[in-house]
PDB file of N, CA and C in Angstrom:
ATOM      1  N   UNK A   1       0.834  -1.163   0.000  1.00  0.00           N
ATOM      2  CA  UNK A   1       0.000   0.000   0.000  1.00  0.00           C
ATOM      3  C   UNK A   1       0.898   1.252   0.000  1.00  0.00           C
ATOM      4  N   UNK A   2       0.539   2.144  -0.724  1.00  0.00           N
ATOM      5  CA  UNK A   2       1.364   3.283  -0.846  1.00  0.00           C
ATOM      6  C   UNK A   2       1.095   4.203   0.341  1.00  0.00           C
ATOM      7  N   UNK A   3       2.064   5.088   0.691  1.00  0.00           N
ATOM      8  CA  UNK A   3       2.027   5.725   1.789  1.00  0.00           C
ATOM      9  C   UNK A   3       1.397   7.115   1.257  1.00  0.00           C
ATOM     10  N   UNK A   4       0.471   8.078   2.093  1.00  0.00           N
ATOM     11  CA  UNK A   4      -0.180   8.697   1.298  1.00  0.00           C
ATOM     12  C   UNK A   4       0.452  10.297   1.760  1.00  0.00           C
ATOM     13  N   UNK A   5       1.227  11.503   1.187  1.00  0.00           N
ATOM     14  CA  UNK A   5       1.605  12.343   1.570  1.00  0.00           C
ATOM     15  C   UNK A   5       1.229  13.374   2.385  1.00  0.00           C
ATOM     16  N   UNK A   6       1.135  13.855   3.815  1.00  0.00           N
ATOM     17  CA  UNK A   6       0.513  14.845   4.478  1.00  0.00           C
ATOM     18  C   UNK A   6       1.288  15.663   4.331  1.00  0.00           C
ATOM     19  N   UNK A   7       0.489  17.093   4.244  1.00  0.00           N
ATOM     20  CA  UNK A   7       1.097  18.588   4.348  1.00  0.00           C
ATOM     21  C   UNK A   7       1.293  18.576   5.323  1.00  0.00           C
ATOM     22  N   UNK A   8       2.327  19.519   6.063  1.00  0.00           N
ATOM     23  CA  UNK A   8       2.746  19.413   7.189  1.00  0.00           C
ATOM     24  C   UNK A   8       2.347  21.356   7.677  1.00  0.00           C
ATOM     25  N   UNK A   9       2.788  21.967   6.863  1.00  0.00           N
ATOM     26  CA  UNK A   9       2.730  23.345   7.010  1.00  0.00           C
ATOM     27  C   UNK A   9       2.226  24.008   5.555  1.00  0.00           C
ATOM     28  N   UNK A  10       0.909  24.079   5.850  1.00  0.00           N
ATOM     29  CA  UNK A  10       0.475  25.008   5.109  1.00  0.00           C
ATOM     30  C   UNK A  10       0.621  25.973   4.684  1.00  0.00           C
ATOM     31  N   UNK A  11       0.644  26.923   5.298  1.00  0.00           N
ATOM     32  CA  UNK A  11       1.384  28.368   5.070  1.00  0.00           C
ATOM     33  C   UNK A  11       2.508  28.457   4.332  1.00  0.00           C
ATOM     34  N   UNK A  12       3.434  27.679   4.754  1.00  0.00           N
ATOM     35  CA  UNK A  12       4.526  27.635   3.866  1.00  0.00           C
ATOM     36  C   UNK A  12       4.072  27.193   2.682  1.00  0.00           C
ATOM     37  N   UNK A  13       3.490  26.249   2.353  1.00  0.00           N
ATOM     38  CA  UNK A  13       2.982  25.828   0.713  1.00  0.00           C
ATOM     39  C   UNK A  13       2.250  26.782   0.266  1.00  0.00           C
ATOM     40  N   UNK A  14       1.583  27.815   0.654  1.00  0.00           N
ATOM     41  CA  UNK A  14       0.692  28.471  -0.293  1.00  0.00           C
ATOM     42  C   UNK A  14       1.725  29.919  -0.244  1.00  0.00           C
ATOM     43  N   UNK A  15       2.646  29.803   0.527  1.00  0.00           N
ATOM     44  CA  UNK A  15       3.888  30.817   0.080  1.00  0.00           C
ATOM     45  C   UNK A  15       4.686  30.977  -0.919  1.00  0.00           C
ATOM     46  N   UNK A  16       4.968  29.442  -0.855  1.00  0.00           N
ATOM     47  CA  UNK A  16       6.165  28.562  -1.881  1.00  0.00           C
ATOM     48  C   UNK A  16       5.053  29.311  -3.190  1.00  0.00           C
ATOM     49  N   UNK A  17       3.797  28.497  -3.510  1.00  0.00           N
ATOM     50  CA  UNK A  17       3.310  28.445  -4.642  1.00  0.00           C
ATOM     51  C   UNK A  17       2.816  30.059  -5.276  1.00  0.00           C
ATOM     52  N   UNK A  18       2.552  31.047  -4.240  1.00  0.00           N
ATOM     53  CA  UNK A  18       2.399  32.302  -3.961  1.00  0.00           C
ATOM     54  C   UNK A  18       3.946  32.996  -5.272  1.00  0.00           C
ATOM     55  N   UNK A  19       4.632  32.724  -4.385  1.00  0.00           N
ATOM     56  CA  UNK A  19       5.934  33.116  -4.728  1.00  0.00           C
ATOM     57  C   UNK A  19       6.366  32.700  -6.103  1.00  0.00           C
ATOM     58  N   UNK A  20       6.045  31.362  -6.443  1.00  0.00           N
ATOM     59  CA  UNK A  20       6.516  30.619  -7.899  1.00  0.00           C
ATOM     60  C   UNK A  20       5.403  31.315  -8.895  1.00  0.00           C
ATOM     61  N   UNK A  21       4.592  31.775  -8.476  1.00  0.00           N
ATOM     62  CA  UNK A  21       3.034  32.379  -9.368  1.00  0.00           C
ATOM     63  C   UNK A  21       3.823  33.680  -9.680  1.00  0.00           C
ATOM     64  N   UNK A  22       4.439  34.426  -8.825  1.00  0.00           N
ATOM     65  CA  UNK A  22       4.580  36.143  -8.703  1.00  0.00           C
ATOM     66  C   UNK A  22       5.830  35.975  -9.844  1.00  0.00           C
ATOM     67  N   UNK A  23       6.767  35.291  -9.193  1.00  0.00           N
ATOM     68  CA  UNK A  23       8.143  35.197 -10.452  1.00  0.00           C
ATOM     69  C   UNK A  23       7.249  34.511 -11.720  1.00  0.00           C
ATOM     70  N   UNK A  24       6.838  33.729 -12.351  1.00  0.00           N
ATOM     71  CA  UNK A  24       6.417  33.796 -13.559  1.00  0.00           C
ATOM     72  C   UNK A  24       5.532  35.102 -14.592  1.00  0.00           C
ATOM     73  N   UNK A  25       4.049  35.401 -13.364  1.00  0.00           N
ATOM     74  CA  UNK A  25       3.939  36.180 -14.056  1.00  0.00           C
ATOM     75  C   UNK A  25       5.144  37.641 -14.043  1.00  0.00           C
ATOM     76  N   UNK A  26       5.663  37.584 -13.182  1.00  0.00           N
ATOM     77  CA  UNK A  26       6.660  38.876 -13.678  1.00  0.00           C
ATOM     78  C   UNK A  26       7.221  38.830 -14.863  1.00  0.00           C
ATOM     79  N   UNK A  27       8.000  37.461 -14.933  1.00  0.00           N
ATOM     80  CA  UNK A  27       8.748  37.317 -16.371  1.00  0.00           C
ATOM     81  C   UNK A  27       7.707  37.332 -17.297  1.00  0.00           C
ATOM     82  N   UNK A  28       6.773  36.697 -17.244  1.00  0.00           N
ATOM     83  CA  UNK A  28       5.770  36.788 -18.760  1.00  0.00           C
ATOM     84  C   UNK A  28       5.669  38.150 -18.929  1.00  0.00           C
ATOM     85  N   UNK A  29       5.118  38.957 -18.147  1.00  0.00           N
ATOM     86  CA  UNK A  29       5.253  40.580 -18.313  1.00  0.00           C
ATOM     87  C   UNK A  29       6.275  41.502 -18.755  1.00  0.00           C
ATOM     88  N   UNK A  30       7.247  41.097 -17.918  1.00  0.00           N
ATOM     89  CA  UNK A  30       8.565  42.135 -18.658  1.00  0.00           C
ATOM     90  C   UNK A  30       8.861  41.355 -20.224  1.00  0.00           C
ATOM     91  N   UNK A  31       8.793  40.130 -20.442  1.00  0.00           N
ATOM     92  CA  UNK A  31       9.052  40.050 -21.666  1.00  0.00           C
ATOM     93  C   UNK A  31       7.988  40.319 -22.676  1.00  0.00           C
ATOM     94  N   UNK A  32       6.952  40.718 -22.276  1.00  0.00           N
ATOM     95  CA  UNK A  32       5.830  41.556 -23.275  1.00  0.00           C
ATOM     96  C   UNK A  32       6.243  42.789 -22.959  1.00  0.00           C
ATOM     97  N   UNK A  33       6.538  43.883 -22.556  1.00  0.00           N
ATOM     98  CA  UNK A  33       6.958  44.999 -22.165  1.00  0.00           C
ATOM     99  C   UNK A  33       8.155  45.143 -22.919  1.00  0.00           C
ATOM    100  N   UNK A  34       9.258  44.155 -22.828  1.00  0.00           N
ATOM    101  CA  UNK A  34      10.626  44.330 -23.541  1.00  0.00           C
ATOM    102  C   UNK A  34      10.331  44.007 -25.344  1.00  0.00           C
ATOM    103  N   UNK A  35       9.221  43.285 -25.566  1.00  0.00           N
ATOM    104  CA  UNK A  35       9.235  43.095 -26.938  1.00  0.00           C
ATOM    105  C   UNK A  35       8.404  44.429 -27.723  1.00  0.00           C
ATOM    106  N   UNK A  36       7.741  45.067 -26.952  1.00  0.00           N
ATOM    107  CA  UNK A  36       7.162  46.323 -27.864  1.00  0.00           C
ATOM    108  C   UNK A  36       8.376  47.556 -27.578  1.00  0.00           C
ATOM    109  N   UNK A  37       7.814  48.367 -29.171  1.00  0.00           N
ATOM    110  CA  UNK A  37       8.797  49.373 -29.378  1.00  0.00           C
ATOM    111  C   UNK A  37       7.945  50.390 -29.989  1.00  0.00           C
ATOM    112  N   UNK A  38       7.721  51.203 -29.475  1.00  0.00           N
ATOM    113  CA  UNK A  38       6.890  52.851 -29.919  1.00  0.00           C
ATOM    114  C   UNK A  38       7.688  52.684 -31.383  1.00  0.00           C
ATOM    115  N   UNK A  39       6.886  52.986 -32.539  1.00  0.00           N
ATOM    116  CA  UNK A  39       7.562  53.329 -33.797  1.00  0.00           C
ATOM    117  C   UNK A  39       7.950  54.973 -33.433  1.00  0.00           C
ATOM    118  N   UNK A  40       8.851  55.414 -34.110  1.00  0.00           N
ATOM    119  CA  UNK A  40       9.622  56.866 -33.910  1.00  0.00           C
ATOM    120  C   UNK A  40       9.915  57.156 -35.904  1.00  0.00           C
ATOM    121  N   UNK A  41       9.319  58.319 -35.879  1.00  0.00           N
ATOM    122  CA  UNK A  41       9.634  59.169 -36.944  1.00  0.00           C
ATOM    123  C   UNK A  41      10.334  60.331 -37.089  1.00  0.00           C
ATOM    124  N   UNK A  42      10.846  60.548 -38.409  1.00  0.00           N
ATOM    125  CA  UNK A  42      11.731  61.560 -38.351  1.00  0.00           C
ATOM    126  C   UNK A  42      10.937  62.656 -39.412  1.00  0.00           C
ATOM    127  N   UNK A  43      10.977  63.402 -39.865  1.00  0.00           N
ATOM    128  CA  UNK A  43      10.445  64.522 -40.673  1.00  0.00           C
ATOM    129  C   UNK A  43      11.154  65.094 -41.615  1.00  0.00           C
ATOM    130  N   UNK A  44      10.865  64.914 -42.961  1.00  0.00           N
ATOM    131  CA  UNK A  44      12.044  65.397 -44.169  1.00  0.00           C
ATOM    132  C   UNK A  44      11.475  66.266 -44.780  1.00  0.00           C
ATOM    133  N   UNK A  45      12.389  67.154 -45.715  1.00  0.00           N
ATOM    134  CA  UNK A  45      11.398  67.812 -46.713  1.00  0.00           C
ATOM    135  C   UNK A  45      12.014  67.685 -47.716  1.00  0.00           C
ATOM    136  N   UNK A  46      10.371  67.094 -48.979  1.00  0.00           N
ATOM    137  CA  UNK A  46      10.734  67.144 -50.028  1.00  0.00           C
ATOM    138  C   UNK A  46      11.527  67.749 -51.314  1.00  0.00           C
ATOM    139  N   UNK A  47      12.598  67.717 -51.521  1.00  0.00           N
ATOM    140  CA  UNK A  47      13.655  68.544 -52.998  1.00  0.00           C
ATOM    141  C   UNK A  47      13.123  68.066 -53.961  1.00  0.00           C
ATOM    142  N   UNK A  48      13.279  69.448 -55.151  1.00  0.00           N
ATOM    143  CA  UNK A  48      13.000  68.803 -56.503  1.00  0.00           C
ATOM    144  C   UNK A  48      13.934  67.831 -57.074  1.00  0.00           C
ATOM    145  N   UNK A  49      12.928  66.723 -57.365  1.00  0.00           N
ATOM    146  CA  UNK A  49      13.788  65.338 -58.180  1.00  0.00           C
ATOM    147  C   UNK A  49      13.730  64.329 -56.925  1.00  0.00           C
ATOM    148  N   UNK A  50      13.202  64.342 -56.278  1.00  0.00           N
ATOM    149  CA  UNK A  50      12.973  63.301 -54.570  1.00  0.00           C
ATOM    150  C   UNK A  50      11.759  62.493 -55.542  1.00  0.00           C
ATOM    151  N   UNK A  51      12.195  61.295 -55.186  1.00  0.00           N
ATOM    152  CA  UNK A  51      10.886  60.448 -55.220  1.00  0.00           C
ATOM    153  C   UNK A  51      10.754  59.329 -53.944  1.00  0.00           C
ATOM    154  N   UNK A  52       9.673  58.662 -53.861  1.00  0.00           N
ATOM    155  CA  UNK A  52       9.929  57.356 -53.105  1.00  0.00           C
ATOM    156  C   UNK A  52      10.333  56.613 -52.888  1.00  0.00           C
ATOM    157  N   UNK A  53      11.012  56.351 -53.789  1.00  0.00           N
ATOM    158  CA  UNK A  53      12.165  55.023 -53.941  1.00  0.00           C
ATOM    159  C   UNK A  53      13.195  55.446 -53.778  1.00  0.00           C
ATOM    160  N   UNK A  54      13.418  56.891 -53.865  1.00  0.00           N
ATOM    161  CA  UNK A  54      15.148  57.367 -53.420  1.00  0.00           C
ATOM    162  C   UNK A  54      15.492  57.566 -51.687  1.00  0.00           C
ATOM    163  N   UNK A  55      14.061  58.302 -51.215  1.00  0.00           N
ATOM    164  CA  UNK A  55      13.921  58.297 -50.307  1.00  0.00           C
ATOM    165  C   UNK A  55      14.000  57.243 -49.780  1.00  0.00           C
ATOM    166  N   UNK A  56      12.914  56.131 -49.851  1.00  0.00           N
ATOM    167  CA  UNK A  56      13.392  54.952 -49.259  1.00  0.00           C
ATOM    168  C   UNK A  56      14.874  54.480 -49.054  1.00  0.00           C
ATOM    169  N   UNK A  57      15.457  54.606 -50.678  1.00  0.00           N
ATOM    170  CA  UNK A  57      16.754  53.787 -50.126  1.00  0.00           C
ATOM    171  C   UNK A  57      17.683  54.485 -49.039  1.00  0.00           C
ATOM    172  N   UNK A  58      17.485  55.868 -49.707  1.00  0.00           N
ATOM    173  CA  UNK A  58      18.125  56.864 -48.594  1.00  0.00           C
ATOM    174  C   UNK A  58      18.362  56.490 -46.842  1.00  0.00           C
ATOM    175  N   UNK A  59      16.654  56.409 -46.641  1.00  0.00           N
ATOM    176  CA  UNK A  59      16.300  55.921 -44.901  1.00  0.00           C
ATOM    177  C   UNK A  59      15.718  54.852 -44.572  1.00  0.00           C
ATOM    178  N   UNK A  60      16.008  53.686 -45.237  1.00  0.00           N
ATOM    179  CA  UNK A  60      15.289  52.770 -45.114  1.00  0.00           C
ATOM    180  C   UNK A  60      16.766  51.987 -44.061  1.00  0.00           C
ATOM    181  N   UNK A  61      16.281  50.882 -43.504  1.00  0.00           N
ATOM    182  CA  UNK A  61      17.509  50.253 -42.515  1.00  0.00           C
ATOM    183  C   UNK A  61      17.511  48.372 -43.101  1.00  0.00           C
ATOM    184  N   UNK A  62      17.022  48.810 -43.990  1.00  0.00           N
ATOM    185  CA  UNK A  62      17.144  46.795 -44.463  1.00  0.00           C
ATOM    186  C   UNK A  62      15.856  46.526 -44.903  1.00  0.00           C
ATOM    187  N   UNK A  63      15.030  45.659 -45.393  1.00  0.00           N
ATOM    188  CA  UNK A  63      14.101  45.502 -46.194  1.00  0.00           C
ATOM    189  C   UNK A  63      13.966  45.193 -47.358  1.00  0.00           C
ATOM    190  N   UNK A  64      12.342  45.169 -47.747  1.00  0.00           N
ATOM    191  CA  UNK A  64      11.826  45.027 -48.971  1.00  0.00           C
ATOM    192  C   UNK A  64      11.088  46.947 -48.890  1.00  0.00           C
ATOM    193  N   UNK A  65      12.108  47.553 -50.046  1.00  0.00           N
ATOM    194  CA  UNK A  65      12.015  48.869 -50.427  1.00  0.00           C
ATOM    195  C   UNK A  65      10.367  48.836 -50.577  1.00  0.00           C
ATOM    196  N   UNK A  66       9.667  48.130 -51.065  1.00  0.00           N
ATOM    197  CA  UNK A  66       8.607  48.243 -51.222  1.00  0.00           C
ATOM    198  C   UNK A  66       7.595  48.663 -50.193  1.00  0.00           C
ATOM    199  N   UNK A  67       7.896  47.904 -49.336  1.00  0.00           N
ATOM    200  CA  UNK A  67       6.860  47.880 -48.142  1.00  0.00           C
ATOM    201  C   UNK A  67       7.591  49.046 -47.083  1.00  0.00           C
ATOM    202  N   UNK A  68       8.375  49.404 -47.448  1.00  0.00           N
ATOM    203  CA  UNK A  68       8.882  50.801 -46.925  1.00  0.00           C
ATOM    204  C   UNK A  68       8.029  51.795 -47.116  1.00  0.00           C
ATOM    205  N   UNK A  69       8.156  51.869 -48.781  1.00  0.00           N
ATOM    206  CA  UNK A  69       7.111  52.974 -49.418  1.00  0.00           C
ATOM    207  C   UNK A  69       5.648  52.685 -48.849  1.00  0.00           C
ATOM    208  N   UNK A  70       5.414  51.511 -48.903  1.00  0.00           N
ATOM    209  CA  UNK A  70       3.995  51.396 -47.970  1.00  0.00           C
ATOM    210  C   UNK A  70       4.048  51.845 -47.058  1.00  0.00           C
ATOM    211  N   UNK A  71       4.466  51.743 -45.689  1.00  0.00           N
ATOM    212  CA  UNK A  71       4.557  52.564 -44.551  1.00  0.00           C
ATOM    213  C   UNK A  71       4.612  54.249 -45.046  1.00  0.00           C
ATOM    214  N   UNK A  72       5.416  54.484 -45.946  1.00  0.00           N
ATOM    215  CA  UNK A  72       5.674  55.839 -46.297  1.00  0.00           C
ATOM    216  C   UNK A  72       4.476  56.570 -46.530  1.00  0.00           C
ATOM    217  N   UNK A  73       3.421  56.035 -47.241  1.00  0.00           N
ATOM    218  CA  UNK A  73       2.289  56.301 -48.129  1.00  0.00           C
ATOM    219  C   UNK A  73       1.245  56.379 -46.674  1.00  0.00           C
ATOM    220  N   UNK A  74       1.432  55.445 -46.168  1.00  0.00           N
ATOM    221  CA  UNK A  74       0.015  54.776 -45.135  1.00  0.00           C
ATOM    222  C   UNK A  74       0.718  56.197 -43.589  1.00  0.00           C
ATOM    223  N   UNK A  75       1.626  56.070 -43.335  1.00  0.00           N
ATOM    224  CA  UNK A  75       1.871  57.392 -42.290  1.00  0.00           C
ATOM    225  C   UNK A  75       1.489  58.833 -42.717  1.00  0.00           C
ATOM    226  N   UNK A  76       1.563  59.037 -44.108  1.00  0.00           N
ATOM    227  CA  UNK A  76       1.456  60.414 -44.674  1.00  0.00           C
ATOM    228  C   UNK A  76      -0.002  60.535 -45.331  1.00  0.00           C
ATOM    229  N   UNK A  77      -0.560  59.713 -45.180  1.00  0.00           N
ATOM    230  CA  UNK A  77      -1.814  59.948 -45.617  1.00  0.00           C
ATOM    231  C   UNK A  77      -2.026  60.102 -47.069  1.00  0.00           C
ATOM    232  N   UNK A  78      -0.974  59.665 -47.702  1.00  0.00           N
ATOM    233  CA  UNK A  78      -0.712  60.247 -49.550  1.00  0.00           C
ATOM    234  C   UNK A  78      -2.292  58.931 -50.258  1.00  0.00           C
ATOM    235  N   UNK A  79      -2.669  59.817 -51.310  1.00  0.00           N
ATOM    236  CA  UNK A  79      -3.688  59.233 -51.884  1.00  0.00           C
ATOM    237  C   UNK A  79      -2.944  58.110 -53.166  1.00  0.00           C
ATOM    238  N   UNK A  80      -1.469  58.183 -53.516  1.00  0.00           N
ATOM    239  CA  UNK A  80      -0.790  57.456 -54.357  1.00  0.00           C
ATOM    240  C   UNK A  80       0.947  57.763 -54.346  1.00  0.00           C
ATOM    241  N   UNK A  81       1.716  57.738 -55.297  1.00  0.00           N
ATOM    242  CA  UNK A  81       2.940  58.174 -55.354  1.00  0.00           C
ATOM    243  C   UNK A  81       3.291  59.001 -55.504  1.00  0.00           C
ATOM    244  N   UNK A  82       2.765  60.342 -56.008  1.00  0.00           N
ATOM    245  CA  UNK A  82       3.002  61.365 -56.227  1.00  0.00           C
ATOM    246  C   UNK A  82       3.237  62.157 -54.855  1.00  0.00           C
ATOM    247  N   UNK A  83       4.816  63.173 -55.199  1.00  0.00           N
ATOM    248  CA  UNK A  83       4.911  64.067 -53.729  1.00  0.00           C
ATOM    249  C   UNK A  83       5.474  64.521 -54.146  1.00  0.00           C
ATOM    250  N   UNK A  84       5.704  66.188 -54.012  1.00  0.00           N
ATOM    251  CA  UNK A  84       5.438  67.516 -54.516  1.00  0.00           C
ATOM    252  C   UNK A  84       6.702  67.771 -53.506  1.00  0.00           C
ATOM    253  N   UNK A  85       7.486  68.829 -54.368  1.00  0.00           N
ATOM    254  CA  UNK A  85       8.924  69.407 -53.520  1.00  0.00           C
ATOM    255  C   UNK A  85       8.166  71.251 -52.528  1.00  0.00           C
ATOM    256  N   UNK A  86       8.873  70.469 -51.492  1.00  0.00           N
ATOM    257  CA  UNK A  86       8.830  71.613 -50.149  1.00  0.00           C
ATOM    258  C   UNK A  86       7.721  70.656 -49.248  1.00  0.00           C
ATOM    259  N   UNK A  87       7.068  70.015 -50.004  1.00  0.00           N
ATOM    260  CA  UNK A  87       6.373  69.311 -48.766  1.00  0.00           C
ATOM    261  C   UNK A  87       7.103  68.776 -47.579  1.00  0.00           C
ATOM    262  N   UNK A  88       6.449  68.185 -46.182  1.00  0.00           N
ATOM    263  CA  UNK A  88       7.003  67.423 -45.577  1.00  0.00           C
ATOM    264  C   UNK A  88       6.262  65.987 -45.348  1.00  0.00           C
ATOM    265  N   UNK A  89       7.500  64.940 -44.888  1.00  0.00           N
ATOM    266  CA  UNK A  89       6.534  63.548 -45.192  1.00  0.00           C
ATOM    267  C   UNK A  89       7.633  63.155 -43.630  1.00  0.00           C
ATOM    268  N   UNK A  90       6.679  62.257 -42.502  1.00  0.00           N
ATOM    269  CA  UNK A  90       6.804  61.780 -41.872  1.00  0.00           C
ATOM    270  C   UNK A  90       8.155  60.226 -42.350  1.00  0.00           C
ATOM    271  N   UNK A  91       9.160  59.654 -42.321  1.00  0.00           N
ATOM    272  CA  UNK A  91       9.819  58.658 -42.378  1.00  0.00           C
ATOM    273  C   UNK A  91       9.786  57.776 -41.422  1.00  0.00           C
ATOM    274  N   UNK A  92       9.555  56.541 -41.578  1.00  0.00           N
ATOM    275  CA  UNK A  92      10.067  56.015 -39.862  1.00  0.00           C
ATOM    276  C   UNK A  92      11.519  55.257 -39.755  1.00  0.00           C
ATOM    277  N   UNK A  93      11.170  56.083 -38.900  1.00  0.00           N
ATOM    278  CA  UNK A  93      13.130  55.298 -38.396  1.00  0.00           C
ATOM    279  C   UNK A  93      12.959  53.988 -37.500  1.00  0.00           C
ATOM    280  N   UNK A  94      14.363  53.368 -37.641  1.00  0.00           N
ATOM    281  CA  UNK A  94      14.381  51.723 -37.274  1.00  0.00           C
ATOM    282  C   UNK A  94      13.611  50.777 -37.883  1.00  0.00           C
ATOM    283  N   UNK A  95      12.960  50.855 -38.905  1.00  0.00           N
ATOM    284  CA  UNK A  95      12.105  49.475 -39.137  1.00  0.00           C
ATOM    285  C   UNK A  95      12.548  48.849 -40.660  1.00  0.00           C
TER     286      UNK A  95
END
């Protein structure tokens, strides 16, 4: 017959398990906290002979140039490719 385990001190077990609960969720938290990043923009102004694709390559940090210009288009509110010199257009930096 198997011997059957008694708690001996309670308190201490719902401390122990108290305690092993608090350190996990902490870590699950800081590592959702450490994985987001505020996007950050910078502000340029358009010269004659600037297009999107120069710009991009200009400030882009690695990628598909393409989906750069998407972000480019979708932050600035532009209705297509066209952008006019002296304007200003939001860039984002790091991505």
């Amino acid at each position: 017959m198997r011997k059957r385990y008694v708690l001996k001190n309670k308190k201490r077990f719902i401390l122990f398990i108290s305690f092993i609960t608090f350190i996990m969720l902490t870590t699950l938290f800081a590592a959702s906290v450490q994985g987001y990043k505020e996007p950050t923009y910078m502000e340029i102004t358009v010269f004659h002979g600037d297009n999107l694709w120069n710009i991009a390559e200009k400030y882009s940090t690695g990628g598909d140039l393409r989906e750069y210009i998407h972000k480019i288009i979708e932050i600035n509110n532009l209705s297509g490719s066209n952008i006019y010199a002296g304007s200003k257009l939001l860039i984002p930096v790091g991505s």
